[in-house]
Protein backbone atom coordinates (compact mmCIF):
# COMPACT_ATOMS: atom_id res chain seq x y z
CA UNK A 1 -65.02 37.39 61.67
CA UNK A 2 -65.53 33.96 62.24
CA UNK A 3 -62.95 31.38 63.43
CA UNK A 4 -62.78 28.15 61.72
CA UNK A 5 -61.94 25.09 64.12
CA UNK A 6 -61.69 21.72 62.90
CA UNK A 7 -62.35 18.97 65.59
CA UNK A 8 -61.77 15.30 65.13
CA UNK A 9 -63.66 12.75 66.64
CA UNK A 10 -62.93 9.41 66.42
CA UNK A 11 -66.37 7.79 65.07
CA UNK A 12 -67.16 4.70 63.18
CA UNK A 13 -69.43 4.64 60.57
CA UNK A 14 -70.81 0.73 60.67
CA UNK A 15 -72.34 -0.95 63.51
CA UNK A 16 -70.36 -3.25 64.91
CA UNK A 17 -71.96 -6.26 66.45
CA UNK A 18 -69.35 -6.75 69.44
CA UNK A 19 -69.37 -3.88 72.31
CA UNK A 20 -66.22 -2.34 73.51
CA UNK A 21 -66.05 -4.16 76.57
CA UNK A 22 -65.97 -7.49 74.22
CA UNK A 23 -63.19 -5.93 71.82
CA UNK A 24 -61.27 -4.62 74.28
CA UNK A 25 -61.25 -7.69 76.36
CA UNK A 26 -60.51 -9.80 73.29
CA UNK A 27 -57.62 -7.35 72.40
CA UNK A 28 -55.93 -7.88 75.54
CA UNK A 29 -56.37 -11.59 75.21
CA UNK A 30 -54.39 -11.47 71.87
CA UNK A 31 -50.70 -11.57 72.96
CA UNK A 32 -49.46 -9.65 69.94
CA UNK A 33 -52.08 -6.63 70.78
CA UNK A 34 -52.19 -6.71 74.12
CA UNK A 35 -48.29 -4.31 74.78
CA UNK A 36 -49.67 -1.92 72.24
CA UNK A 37 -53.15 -1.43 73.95
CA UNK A 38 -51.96 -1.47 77.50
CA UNK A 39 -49.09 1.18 76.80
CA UNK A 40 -51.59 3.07 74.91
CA UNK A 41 -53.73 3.04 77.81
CA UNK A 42 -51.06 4.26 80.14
CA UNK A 43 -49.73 6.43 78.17
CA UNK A 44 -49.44 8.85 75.11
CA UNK A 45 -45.66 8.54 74.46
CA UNK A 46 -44.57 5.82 72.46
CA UNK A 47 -42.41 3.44 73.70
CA UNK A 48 -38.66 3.03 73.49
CA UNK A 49 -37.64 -0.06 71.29
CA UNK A 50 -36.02 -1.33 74.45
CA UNK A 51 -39.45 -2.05 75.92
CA UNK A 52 -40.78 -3.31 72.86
CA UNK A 53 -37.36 -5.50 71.24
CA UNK A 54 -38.83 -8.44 73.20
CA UNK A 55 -42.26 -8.60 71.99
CA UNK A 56 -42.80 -10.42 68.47
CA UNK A 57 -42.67 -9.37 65.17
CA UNK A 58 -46.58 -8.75 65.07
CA UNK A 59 -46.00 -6.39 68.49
CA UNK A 60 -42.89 -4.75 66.60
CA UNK A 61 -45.41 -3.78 63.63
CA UNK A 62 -48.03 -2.24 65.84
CA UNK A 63 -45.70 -0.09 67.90
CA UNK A 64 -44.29 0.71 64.23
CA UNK A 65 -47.70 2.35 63.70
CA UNK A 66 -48.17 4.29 66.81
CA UNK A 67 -48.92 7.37 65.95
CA UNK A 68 -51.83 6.08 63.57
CA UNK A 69 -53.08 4.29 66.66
CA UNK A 70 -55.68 5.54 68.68
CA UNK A 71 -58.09 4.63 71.63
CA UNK A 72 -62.39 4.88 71.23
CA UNK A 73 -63.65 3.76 74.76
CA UNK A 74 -60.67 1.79 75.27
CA UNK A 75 -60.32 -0.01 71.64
CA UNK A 76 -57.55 0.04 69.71
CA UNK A 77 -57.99 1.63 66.23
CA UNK A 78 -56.41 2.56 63.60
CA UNK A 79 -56.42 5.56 61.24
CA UNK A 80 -55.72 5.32 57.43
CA UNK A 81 -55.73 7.58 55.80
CA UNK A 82 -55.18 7.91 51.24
CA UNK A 83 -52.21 8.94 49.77
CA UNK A 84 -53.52 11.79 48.66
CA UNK A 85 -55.32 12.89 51.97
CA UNK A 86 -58.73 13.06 50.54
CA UNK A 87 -60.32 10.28 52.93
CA UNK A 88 -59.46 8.86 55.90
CA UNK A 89 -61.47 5.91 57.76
CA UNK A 90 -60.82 4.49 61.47
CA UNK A 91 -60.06 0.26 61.16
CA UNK A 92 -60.73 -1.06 64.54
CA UNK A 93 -57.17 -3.07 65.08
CA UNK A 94 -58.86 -6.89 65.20
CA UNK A 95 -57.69 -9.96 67.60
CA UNK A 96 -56.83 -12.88 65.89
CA UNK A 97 -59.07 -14.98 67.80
CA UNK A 98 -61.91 -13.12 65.63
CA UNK A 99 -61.16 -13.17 61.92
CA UNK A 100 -62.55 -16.09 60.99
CA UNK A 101 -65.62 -14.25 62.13
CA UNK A 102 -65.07 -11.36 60.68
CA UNK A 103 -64.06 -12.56 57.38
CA UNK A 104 -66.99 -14.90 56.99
CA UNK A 105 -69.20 -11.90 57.75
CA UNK A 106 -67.63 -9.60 55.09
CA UNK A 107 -67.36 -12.20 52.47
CA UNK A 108 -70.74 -13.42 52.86
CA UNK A 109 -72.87 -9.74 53.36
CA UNK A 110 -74.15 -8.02 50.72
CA UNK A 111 -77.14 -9.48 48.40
CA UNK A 112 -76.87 -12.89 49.32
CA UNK A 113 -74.12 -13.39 47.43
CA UNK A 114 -70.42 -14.16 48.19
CA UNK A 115 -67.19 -12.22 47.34
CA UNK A 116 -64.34 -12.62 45.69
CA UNK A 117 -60.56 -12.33 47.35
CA UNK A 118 -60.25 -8.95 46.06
CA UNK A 119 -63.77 -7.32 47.27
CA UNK A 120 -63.76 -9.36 50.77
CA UNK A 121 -60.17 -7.51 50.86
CA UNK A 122 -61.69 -4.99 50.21
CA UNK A 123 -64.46 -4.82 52.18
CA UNK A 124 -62.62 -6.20 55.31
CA UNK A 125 -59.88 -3.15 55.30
CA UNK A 126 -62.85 -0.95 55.22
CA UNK A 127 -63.47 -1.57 59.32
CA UNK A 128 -60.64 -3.78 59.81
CA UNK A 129 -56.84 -3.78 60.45
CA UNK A 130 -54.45 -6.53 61.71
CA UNK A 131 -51.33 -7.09 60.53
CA UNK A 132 -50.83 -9.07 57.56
CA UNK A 133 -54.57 -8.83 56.75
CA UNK A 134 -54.32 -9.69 53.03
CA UNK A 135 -52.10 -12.78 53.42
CA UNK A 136 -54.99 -13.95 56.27
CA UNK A 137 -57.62 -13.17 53.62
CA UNK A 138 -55.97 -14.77 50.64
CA UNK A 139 -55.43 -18.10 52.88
CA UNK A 140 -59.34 -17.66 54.27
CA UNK A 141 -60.51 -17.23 50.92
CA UNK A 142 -58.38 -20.58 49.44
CA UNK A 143 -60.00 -22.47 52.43
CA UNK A 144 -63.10 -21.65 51.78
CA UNK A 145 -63.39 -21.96 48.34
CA UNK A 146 -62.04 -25.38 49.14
CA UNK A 147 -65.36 -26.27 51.25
């Protein structure tokens, strides 16, 4: 008889065109991920809410998600996974400094053509996760429409 092992590795299934070195750098240059990746780093036990009450609200979310957060060669990502358990995907956790980027990239891929709100949502929670990533979308996509 055969034993049946299940092993997870974290893998991502697009191409990102940063390397880790860049992401990771730009993660520790964004003050609200910065806590969260360096205690990650140092550690696998989550932190007490005394280290983390004096970080802001963003920093509060993040350590809310710890254990869906999880290091690749020293990025931040995290895992989501349906309600129903049937799929799961890895959304690299994205500085701040980079969604305009990465927005403009989702909402303008694909065919030549452009996006709605809904399908650049969409398509940006896909690879992506920051926090309050539909509100930044929503405002993106007004902006640009605007243009």
């Amino acid at each position: 008889m055969g034993t049946d092992i299940s092993v997870k590795v974290l893998t991502t299934t697009t191409v990102d065109p940063w390397s880790s070195c860049e992401i990771q750098k730009a993660q520790l240059e964004d003050p609200t991920i910065k806590p969260i990746l360096e205690k990650k780093l140092n550690s696998a036990d989550r932190p007490s809410w005394q280290e983390i009450a004096p970080e802001s609200p963003t920093t509060k979310r993040y350590w809310a998600l710890w254990d869906s957060l999880h290091l690749k060669d020293g990025v931040l990502y995290r895992r989501w996974e349906s309600d129903d358990g049937s799929s799961c995907r890895w959304q690299l956790i994205f500085p701040k400094s980079r969604i305009p980027e990465v927005l403009r990239e989702t909402h303008d891929s694909a065919s030549g053509g452009h996006f709605g709100v809904m399908k650049t949502l969409s398509k940006t929670r896909e690879r992506f996760y920051w926090d309050r990533l539909r509100a930044e979308v929503e405002k993106w996509y007004r902006e640009w429409k605007r243009t």
